[in-house]
N, C-alpha and C. Protein backbone atom coordinates (compact mmCIF):
# COMPACT_ATOMS: atom_id res chain seq x y z
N UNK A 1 19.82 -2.69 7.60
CA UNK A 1 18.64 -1.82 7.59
C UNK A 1 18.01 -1.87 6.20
N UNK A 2 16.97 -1.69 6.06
CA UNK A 2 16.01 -2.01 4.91
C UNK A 2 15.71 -0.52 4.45
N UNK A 3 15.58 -0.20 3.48
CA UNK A 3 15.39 1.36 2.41
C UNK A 3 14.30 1.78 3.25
N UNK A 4 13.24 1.04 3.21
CA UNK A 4 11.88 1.89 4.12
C UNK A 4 12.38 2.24 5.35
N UNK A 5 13.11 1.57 5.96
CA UNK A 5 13.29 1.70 7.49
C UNK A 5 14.31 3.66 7.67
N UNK A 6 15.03 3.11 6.50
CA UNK A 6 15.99 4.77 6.14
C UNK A 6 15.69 5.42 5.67
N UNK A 7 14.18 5.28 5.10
CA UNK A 7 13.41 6.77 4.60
C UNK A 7 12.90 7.46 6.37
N UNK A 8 12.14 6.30 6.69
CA UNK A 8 11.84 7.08 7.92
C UNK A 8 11.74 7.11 9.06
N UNK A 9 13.62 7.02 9.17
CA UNK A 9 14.57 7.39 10.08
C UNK A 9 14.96 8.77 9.12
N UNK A 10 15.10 9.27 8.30
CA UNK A 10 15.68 10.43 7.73
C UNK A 10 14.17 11.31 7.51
N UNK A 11 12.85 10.86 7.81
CA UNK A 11 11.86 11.49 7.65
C UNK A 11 11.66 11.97 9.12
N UNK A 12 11.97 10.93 9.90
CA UNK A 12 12.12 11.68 11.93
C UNK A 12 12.75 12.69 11.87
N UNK A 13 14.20 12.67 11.00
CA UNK A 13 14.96 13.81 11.09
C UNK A 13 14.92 14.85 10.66
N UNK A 14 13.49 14.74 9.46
CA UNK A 14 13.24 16.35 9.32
C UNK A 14 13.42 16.72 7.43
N UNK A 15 13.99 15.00 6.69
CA UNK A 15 13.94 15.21 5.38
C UNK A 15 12.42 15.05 4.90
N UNK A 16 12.85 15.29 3.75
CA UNK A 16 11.08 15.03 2.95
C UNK A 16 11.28 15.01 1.91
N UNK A 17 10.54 13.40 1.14
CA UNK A 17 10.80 12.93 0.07
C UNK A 17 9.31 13.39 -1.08
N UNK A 18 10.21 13.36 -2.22
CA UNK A 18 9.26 13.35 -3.50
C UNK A 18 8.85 12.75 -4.23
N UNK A 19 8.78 11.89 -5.02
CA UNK A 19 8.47 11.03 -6.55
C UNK A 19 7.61 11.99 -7.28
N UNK A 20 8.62 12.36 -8.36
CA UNK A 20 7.97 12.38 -9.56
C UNK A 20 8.25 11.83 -10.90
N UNK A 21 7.37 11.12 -11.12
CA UNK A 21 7.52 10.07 -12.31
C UNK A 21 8.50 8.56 -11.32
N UNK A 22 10.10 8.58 -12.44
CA UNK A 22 10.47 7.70 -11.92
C UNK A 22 12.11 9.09 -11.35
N UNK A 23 11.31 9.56 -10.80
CA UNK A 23 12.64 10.57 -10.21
C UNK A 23 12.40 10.49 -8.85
N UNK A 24 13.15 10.59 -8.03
CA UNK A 24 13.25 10.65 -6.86
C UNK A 24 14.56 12.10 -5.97
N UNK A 25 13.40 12.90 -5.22
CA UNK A 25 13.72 13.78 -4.40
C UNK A 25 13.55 13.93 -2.88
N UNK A 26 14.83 14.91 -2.37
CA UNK A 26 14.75 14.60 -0.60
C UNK A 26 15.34 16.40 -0.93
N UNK A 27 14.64 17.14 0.13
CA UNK A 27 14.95 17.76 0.96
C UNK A 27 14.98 17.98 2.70
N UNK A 28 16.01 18.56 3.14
CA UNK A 28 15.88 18.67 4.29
C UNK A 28 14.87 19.98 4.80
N UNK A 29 13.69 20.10 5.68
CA UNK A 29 13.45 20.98 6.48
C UNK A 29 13.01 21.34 7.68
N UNK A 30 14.36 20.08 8.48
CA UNK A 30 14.05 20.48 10.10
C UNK A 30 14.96 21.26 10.11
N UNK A 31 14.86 21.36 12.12
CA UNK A 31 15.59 22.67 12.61
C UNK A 31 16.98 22.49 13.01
N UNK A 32 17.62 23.30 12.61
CA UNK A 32 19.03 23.11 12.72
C UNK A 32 19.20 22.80 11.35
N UNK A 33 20.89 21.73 11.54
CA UNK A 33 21.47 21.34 10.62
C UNK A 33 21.38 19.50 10.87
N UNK A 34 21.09 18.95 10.15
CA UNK A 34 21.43 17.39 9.94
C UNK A 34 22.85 16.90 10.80
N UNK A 35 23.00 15.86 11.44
CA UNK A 35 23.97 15.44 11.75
C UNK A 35 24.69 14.68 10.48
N UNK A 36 25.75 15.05 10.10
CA UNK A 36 26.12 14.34 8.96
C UNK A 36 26.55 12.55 8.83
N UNK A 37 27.06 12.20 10.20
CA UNK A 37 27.83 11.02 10.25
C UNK A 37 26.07 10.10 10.69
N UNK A 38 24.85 10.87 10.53
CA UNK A 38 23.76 10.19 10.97
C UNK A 38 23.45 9.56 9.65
N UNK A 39 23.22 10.98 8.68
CA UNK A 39 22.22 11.26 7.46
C UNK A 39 23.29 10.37 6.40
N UNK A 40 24.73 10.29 6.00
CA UNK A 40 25.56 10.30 4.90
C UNK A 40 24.96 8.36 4.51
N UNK A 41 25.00 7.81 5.89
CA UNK A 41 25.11 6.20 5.55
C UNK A 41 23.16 5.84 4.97
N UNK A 42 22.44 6.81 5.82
CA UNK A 42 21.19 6.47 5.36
C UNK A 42 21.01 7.05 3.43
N UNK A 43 21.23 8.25 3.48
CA UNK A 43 21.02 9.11 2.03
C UNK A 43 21.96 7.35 1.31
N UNK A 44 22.76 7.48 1.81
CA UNK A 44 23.33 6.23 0.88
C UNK A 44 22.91 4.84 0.36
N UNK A 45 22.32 4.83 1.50
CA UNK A 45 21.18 3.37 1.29
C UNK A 45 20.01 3.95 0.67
N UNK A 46 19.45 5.04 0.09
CA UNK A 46 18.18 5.43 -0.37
C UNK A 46 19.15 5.23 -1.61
N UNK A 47 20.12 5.94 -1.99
CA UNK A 47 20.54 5.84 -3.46
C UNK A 47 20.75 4.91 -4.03
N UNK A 48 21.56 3.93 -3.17
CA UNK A 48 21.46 2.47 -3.85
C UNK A 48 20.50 1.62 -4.20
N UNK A 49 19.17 1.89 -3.22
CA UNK A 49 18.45 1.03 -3.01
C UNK A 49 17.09 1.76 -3.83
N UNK A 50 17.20 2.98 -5.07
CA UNK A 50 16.75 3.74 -5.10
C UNK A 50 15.15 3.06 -5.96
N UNK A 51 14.99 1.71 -6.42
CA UNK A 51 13.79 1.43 -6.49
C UNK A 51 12.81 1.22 -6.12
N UNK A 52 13.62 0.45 -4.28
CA UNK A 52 12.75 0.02 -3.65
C UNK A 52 12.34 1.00 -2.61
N UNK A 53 13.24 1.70 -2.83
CA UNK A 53 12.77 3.34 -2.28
C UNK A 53 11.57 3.86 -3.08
N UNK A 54 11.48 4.01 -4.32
CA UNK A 54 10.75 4.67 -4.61
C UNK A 54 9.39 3.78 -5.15
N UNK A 55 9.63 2.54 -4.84
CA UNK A 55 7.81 1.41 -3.95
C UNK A 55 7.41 1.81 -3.02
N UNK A 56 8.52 2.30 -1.98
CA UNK A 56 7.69 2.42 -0.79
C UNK A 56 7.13 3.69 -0.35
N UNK A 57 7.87 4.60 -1.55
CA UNK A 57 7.33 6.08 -1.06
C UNK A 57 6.06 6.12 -1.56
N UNK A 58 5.57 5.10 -2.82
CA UNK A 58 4.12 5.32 -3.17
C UNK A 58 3.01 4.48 -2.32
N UNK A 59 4.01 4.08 -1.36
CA UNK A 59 3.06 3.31 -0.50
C UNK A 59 2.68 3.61 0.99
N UNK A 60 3.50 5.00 1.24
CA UNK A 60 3.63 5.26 2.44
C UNK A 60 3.59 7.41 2.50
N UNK A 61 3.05 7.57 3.74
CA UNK A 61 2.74 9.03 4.21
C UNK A 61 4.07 9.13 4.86
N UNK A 62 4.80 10.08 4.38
CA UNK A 62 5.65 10.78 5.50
C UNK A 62 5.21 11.58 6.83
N UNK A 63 3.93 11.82 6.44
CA UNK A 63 3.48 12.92 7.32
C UNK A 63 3.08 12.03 8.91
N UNK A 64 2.43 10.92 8.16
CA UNK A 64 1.81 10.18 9.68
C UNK A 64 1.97 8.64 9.63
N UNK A 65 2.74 8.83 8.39
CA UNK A 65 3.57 6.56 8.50
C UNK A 65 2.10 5.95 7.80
N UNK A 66 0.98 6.82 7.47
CA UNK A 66 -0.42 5.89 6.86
C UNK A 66 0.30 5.14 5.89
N UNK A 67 -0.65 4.04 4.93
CA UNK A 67 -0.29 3.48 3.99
C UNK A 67 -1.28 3.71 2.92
N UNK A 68 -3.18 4.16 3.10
CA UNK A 68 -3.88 4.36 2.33
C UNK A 68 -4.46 6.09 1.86
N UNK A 69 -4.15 5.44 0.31
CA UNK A 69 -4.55 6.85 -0.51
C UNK A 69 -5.60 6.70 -1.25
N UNK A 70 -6.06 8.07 -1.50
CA UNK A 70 -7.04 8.48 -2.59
C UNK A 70 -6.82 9.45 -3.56
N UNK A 71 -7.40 8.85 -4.55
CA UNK A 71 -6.56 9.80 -5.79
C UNK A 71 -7.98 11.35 -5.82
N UNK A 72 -7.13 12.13 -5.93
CA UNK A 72 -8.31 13.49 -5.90
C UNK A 72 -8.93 13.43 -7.32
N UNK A 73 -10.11 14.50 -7.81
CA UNK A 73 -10.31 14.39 -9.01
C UNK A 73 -8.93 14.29 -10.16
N UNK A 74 -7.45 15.39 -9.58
CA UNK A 74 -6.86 15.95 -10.93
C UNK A 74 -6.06 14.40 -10.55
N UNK A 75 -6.15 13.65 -10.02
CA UNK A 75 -4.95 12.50 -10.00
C UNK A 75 -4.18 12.66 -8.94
N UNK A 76 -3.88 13.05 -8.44
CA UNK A 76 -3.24 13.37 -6.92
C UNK A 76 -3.33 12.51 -5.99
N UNK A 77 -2.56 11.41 -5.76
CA UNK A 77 -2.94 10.97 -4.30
C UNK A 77 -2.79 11.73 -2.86
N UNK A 78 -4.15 11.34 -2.18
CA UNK A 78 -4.26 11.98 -1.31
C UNK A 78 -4.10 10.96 -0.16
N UNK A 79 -3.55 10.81 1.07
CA UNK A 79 -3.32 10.34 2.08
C UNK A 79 -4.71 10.57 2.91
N UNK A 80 -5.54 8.92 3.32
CA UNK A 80 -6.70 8.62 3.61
C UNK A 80 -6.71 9.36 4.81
N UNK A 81 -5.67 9.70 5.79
CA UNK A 81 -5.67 10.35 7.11
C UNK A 81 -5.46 11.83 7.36
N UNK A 82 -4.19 11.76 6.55
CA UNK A 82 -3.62 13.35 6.77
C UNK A 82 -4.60 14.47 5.98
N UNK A 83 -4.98 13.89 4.72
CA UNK A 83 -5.91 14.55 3.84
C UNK A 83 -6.97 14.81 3.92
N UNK A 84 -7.76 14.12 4.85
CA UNK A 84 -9.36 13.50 5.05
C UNK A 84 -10.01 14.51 4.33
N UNK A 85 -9.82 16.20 5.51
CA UNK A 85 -10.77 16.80 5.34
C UNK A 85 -10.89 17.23 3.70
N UNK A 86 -10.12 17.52 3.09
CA UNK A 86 -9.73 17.92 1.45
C UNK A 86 -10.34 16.63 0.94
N UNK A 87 -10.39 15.27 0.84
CA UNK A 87 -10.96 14.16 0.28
C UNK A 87 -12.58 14.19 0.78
N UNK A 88 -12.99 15.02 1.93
CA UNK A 88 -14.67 15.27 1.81
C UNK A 88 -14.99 16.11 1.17
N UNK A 89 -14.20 16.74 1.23
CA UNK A 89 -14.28 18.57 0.16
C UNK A 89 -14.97 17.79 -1.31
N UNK A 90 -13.63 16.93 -1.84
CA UNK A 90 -13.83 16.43 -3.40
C UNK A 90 -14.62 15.40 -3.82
N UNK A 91 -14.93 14.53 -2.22
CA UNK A 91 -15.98 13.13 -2.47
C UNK A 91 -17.08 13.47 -1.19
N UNK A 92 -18.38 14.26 -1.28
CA UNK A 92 -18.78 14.07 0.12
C UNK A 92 -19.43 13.17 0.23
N UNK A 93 -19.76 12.07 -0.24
CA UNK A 93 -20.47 11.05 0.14
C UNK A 93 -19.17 10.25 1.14
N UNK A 94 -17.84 10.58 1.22
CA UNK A 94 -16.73 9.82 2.01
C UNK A 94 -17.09 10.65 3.94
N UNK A 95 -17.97 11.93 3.79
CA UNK A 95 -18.93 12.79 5.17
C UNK A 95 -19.23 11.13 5.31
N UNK A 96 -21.00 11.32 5.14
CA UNK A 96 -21.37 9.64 5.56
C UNK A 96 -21.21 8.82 5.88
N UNK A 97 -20.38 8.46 4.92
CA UNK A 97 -19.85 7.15 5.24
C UNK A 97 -18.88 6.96 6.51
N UNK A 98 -17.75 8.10 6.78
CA UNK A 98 -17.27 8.26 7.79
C UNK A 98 -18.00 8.54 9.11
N UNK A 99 -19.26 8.84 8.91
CA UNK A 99 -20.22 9.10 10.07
C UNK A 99 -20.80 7.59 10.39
N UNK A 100 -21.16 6.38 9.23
CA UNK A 100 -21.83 5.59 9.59
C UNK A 100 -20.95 4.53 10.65
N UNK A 101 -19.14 4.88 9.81
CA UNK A 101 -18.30 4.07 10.96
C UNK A 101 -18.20 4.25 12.17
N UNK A 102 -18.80 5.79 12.47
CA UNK A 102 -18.73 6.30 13.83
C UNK A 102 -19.54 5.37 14.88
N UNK A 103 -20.96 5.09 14.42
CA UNK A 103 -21.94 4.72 15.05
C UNK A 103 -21.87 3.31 15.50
């Protein structure tokens, strides 16, 4: 299994990852409790593999598997899908333009 593939298989299950800087964070907050003999071998392959883990978290939405971002004014990437409406808020010329793809 490949690090991306065990972020999200452990992101189905309800973890949720962080990057900040060159740090890397997971909490759990689905329902219930984690199966342990599921989560122990994946968490393990994120730690080892913890660079290419943390390429792919800047390359990827937990929320909806997207791959494209936009950085907000303060620097923030924002996820081109999950974010939209907050990225018209801060760019509205991205209104328009999303209207002209409509047509």
């Amino acid at each position: 299994m490949k690090p991306g593939e065990a972020v999200m298989k452990l992101t189905a299950l309800g973890y949720r990852f962080e990057v900040t800087g060159e740090r890397l964070h997971w909490r759990f907050v689905g329902q219930g409790q984690p199966d342990p003999g599921q989560v122990r071998p994946l968490l393990q392959l994120v730690k080892e593999c913890r660079d290419e883990v943390l390429f792919f978290l800047r390359c990827y939405c937990p929320r909806c598997g997207g791959i494209m971002f936009i950085p907000n004014p303060e620097g923030k990437d924002l996820c081109a899908k999950c974010d939209w409406q907050l990225l018209v808020d801060f760019f509205p010329a991205l209104r328009s333009a999303s209207r002209a793809n409509k047509q």
